[in-house]
PDB file of N, CA and C in Angstrom:
ATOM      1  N   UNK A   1      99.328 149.676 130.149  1.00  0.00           N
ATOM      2  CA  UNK A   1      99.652 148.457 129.441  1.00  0.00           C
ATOM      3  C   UNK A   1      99.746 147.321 130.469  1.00  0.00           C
ATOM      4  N   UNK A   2      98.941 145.952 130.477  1.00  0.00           N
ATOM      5  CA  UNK A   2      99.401 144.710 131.162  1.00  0.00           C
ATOM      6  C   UNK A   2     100.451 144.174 131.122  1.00  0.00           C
ATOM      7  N   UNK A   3     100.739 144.024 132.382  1.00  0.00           N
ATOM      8  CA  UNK A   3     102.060 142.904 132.728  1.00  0.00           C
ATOM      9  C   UNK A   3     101.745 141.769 131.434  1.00  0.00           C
ATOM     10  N   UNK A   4     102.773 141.455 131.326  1.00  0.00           N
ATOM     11  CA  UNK A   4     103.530 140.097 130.506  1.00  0.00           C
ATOM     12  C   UNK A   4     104.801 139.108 130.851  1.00  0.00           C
ATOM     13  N   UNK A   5     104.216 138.004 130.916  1.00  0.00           N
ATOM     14  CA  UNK A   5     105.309 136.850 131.196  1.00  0.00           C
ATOM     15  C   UNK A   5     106.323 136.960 129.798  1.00  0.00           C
ATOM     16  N   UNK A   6     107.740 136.844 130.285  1.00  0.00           N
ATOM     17  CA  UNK A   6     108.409 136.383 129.630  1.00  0.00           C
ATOM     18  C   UNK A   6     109.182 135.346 130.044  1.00  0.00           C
ATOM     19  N   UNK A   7     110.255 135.041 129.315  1.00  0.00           N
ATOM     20  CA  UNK A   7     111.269 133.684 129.728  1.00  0.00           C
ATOM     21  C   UNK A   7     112.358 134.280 129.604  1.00  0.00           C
ATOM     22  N   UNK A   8     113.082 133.362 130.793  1.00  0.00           N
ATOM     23  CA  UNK A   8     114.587 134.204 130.200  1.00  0.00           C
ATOM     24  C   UNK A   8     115.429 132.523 129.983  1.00  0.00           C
ATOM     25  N   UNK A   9     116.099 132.957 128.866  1.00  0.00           N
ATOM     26  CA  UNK A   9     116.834 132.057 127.949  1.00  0.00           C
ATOM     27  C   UNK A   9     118.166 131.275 128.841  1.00  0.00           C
ATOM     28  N   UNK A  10     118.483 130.090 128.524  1.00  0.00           N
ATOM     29  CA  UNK A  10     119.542 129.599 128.781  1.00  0.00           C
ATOM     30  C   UNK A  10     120.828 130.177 129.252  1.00  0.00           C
ATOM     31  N   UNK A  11     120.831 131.630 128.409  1.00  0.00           N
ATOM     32  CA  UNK A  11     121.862 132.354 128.655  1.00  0.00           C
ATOM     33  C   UNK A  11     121.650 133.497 129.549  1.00  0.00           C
ATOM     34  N   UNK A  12     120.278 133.370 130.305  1.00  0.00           N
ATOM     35  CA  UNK A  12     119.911 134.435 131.112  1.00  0.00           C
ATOM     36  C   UNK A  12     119.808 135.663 130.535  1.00  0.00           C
ATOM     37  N   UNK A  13     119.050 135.537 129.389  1.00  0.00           N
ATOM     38  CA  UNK A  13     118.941 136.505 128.540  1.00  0.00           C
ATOM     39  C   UNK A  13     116.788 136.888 128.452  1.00  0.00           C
ATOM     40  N   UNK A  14     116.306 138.309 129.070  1.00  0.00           N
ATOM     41  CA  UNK A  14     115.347 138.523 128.262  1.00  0.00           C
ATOM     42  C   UNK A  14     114.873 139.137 127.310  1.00  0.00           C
ATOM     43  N   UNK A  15     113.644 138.764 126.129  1.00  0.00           N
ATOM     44  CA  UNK A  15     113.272 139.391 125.544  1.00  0.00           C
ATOM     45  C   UNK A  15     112.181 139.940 125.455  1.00  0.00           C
ATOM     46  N   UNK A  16     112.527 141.813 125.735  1.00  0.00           N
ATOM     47  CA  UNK A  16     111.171 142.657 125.783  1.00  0.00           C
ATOM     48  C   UNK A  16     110.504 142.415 124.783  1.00  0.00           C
ATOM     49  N   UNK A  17     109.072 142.641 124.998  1.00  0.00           N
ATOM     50  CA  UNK A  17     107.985 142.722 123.954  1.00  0.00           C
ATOM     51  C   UNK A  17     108.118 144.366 123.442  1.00  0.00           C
ATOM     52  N   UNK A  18     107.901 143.976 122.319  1.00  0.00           N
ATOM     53  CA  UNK A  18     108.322 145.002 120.667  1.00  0.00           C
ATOM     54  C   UNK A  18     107.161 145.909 121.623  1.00  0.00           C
ATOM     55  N   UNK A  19     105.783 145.665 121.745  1.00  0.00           N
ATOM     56  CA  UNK A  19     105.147 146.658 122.476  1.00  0.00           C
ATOM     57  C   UNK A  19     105.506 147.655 122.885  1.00  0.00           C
ATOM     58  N   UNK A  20     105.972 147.137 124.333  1.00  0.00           N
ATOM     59  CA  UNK A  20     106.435 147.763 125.343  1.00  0.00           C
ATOM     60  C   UNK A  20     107.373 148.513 124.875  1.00  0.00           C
ATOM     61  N   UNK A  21     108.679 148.117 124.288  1.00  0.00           N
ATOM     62  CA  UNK A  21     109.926 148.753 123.835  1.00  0.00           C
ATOM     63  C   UNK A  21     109.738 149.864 122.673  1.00  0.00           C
ATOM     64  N   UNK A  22     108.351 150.068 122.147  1.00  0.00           N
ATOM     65  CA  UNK A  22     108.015 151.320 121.455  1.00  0.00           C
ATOM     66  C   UNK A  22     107.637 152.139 122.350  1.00  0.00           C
ATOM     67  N   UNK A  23     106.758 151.982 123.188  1.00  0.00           N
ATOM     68  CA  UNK A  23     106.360 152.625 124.127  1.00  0.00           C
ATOM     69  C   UNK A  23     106.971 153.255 124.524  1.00  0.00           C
ATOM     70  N   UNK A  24     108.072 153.053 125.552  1.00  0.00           N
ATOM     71  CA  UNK A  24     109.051 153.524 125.612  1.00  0.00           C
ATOM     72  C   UNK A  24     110.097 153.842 125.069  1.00  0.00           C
ATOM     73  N   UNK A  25     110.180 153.507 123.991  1.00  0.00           N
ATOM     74  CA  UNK A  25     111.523 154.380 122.803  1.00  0.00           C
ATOM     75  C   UNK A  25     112.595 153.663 122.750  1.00  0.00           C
ATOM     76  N   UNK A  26     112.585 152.401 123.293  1.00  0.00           N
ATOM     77  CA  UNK A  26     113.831 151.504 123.148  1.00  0.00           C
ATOM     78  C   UNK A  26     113.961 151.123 121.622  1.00  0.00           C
ATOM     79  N   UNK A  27     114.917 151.632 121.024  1.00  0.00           N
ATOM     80  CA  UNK A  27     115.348 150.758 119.903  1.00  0.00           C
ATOM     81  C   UNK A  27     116.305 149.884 119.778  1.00  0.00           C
ATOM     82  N   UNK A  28     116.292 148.684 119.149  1.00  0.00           N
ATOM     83  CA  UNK A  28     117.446 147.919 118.723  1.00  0.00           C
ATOM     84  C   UNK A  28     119.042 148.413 119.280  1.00  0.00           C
ATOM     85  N   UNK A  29     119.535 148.081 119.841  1.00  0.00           N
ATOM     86  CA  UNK A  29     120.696 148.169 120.433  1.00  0.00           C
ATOM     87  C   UNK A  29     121.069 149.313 121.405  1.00  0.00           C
ATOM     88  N   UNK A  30     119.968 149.533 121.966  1.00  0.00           N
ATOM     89  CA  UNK A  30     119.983 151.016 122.839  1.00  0.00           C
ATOM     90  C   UNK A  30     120.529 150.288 124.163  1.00  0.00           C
ATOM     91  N   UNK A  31     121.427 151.062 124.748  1.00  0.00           N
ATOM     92  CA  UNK A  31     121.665 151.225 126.078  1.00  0.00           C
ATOM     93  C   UNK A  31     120.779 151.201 127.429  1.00  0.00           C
ATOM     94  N   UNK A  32     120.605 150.527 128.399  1.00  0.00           N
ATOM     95  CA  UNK A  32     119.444 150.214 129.267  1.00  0.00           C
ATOM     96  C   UNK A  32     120.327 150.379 130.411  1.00  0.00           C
ATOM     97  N   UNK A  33     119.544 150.770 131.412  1.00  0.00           N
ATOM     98  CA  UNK A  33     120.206 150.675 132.992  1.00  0.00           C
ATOM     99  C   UNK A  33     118.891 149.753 133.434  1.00  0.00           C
ATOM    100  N   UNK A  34     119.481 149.019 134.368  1.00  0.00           N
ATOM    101  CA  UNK A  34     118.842 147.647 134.799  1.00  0.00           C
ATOM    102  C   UNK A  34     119.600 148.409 136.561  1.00  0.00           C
ATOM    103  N   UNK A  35     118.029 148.855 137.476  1.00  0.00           N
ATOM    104  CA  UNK A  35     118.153 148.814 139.065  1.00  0.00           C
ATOM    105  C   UNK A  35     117.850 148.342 139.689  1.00  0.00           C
ATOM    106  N   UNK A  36     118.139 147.575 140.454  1.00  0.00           N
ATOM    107  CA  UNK A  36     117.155 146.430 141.549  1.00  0.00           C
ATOM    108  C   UNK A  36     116.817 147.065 142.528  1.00  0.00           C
ATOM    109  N   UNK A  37     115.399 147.272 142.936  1.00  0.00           N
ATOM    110  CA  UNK A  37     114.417 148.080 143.603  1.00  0.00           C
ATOM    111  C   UNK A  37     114.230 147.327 144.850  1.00  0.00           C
ATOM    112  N   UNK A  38     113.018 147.844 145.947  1.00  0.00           N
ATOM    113  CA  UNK A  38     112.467 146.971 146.851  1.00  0.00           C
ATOM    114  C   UNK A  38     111.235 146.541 145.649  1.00  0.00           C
ATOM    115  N   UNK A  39     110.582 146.997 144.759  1.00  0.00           N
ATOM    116  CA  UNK A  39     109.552 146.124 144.327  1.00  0.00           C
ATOM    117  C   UNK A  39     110.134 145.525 142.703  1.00  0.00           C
ATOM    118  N   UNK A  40     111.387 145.229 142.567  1.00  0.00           N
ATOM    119  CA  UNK A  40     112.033 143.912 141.916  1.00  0.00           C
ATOM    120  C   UNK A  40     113.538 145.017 140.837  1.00  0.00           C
ATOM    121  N   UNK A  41     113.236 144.714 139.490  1.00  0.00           N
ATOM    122  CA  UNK A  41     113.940 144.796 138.439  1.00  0.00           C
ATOM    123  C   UNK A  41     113.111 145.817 138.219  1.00  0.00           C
ATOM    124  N   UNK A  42     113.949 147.277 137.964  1.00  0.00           N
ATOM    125  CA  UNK A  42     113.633 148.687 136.699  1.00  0.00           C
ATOM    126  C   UNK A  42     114.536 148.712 135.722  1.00  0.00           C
ATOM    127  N   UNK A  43     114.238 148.669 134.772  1.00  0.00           N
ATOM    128  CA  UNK A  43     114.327 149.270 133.540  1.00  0.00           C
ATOM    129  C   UNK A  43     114.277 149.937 132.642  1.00  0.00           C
ATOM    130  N   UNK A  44     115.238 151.100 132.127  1.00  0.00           N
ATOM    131  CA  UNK A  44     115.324 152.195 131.435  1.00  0.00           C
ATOM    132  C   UNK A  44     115.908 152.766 130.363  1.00  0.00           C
ATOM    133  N   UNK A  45     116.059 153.504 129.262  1.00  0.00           N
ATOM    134  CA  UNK A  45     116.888 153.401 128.901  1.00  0.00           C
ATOM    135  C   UNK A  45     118.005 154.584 129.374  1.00  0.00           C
ATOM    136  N   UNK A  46     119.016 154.446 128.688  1.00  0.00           N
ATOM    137  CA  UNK A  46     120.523 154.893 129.197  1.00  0.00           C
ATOM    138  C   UNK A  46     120.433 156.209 128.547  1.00  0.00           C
ATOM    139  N   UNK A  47     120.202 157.405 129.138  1.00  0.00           N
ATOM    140  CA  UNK A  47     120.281 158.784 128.020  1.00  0.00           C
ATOM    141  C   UNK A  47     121.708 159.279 127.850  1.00  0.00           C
ATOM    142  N   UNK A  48     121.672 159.900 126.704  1.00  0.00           N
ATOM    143  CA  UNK A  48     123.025 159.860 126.039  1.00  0.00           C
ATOM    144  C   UNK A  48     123.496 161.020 126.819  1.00  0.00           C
ATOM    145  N   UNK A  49     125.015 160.569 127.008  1.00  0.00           N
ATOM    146  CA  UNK A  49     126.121 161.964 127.535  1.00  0.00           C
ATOM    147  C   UNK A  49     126.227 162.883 127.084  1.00  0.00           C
ATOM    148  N   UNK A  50     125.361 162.816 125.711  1.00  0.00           N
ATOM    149  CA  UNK A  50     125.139 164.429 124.800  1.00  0.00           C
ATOM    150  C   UNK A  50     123.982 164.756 124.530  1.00  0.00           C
ATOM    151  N   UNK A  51     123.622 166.015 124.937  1.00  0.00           N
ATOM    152  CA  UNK A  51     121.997 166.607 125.187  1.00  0.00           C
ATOM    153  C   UNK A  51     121.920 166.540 123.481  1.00  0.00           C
ATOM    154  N   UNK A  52     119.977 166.036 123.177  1.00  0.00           N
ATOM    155  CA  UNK A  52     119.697 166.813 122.304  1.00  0.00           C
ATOM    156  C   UNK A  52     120.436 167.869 121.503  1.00  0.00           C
ATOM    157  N   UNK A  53     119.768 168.249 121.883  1.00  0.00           N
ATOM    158  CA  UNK A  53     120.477 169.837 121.462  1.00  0.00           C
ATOM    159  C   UNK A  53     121.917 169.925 120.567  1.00  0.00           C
ATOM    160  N   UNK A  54     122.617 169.807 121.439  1.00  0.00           N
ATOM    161  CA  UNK A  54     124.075 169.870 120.850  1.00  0.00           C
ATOM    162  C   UNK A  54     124.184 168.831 119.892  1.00  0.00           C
ATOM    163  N   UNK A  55     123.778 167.147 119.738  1.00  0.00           N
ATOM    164  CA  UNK A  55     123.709 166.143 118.682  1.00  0.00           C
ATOM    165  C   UNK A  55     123.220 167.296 117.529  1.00  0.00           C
ATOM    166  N   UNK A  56     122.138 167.571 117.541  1.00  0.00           N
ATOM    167  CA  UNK A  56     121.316 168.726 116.383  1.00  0.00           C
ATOM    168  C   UNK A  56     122.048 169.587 116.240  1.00  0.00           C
ATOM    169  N   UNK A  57     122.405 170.049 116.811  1.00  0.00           N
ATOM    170  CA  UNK A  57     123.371 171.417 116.166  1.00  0.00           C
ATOM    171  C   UNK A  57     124.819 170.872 115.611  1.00  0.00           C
ATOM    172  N   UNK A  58     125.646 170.044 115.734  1.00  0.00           N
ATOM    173  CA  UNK A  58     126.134 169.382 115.513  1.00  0.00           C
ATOM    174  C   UNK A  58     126.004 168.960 113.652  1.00  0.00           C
ATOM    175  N   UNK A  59     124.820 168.965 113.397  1.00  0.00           N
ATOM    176  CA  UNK A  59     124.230 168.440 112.273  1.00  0.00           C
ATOM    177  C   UNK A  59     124.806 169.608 111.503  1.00  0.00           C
ATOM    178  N   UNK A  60     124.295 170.866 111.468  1.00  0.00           N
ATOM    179  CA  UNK A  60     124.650 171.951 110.681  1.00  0.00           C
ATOM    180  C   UNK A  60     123.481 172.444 109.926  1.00  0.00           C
ATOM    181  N   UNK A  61     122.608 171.882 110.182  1.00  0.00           N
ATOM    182  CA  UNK A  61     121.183 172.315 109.331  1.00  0.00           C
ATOM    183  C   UNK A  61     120.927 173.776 109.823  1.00  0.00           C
ATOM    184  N   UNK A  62     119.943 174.163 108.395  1.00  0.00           N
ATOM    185  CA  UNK A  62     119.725 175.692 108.180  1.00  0.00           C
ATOM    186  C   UNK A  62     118.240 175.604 109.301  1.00  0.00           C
ATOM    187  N   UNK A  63     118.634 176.906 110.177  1.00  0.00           N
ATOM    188  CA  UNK A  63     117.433 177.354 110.682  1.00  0.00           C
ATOM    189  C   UNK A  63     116.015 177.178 110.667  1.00  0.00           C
ATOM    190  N   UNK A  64     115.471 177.076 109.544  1.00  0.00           N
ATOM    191  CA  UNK A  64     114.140 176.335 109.188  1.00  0.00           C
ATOM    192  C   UNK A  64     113.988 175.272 109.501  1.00  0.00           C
ATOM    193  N   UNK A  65     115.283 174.203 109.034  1.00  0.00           N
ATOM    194  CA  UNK A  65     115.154 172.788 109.507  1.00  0.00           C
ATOM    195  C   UNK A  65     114.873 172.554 111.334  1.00  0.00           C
ATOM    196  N   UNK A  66     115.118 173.557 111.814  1.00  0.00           N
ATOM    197  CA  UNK A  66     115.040 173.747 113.477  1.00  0.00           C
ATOM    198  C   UNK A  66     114.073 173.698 113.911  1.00  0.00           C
ATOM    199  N   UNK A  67     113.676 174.867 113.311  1.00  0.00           N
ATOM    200  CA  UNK A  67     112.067 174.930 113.247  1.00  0.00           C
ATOM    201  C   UNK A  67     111.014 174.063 113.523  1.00  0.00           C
ATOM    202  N   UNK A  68     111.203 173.638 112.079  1.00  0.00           N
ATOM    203  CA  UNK A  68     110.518 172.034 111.641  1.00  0.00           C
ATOM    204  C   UNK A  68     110.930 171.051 112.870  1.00  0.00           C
ATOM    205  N   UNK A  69     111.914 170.723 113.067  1.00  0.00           N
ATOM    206  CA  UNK A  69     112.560 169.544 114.384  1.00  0.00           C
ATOM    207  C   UNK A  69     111.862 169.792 115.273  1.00  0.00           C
ATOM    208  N   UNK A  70     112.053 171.294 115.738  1.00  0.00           N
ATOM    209  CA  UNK A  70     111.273 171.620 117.196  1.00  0.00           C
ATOM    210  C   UNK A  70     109.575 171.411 117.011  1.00  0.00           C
ATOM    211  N   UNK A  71     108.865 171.434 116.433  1.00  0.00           N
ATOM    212  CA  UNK A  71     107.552 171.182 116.014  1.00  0.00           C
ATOM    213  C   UNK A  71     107.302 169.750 116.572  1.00  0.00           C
ATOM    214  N   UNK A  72     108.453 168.787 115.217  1.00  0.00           N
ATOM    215  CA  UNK A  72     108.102 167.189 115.341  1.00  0.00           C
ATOM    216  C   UNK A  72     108.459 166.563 116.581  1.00  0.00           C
ATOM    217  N   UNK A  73     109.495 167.538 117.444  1.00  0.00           N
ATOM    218  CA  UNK A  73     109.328 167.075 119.043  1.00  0.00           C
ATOM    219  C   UNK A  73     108.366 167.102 119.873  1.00  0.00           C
ATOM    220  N   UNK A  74     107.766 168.357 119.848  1.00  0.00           N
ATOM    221  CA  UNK A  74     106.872 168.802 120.566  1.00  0.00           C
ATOM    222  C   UNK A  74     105.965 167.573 120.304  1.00  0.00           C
ATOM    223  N   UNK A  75     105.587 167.215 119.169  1.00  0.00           N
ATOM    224  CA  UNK A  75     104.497 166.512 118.731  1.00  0.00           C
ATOM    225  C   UNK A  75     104.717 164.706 119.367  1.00  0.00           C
ATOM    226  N   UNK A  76     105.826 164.643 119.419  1.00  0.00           N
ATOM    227  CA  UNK A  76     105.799 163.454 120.226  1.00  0.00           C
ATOM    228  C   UNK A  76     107.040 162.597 118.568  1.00  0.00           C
ATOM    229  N   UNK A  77     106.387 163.042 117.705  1.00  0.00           N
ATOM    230  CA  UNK A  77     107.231 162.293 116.437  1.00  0.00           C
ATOM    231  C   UNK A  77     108.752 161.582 116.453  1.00  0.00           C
ATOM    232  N   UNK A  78     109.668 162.243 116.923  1.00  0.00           N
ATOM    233  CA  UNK A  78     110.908 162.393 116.935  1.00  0.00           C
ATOM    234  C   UNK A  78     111.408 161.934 118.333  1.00  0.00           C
ATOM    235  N   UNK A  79     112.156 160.630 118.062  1.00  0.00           N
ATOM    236  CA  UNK A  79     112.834 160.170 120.031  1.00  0.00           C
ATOM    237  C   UNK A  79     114.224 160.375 119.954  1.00  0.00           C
TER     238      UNK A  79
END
C-alpha cells in the first residue's frame, strides 16, 4: 500500500485512512501503541491482556460453534 499525507489537526490529532486501518484491523476505538523509532513514528495496535482463546471460551458456546470459529480464523474472516 502507498504512503499517504495526512494533517494533523489543531489539536495534534491524526486521522488514519479507513484503508489502511482495515488493513490492519484497527477498529473504531481500539487501543494503539505509538513507538518512536530511528526511521520516525510506529504504529500498532494494543493486543488485549486476554488471549483469544480464553475471550471465546468465556462465551460458553457449544463445541460446533468452535469448530465453525476456528475455520473463520484460519480464513482470515474473524479479527
Amino acid at each position: 500500500m502507498p504512503a499517504q499525507t495526512v494533517k494533523i489537526d489543531k489539536k495534534r490529532r491524526i486521522k488514519l485512512p479507513e484503508k489502511m486501518c482495515d488493513v490492519i484491523g484497527l477498529l473504531p476505538e481500539t487501543d494503539v501503541i505509538i513507538e518512536l523509532t530511528d526511521n520516525g513514528l510506529f504504529i500498532k495496535p494494543k493486543l488485549s491482556a486476554t488471549p483469544i482463546t480464553k475471550r471465546i471460551a468465556n462465551m460458553g458456546l457449544p463445541v460446533t460453534d468452535w469448530i465453525q470459529m476456528e475455520k473463520e480464523i484460519e480464513r482470515g474472516h474473524l479479527r
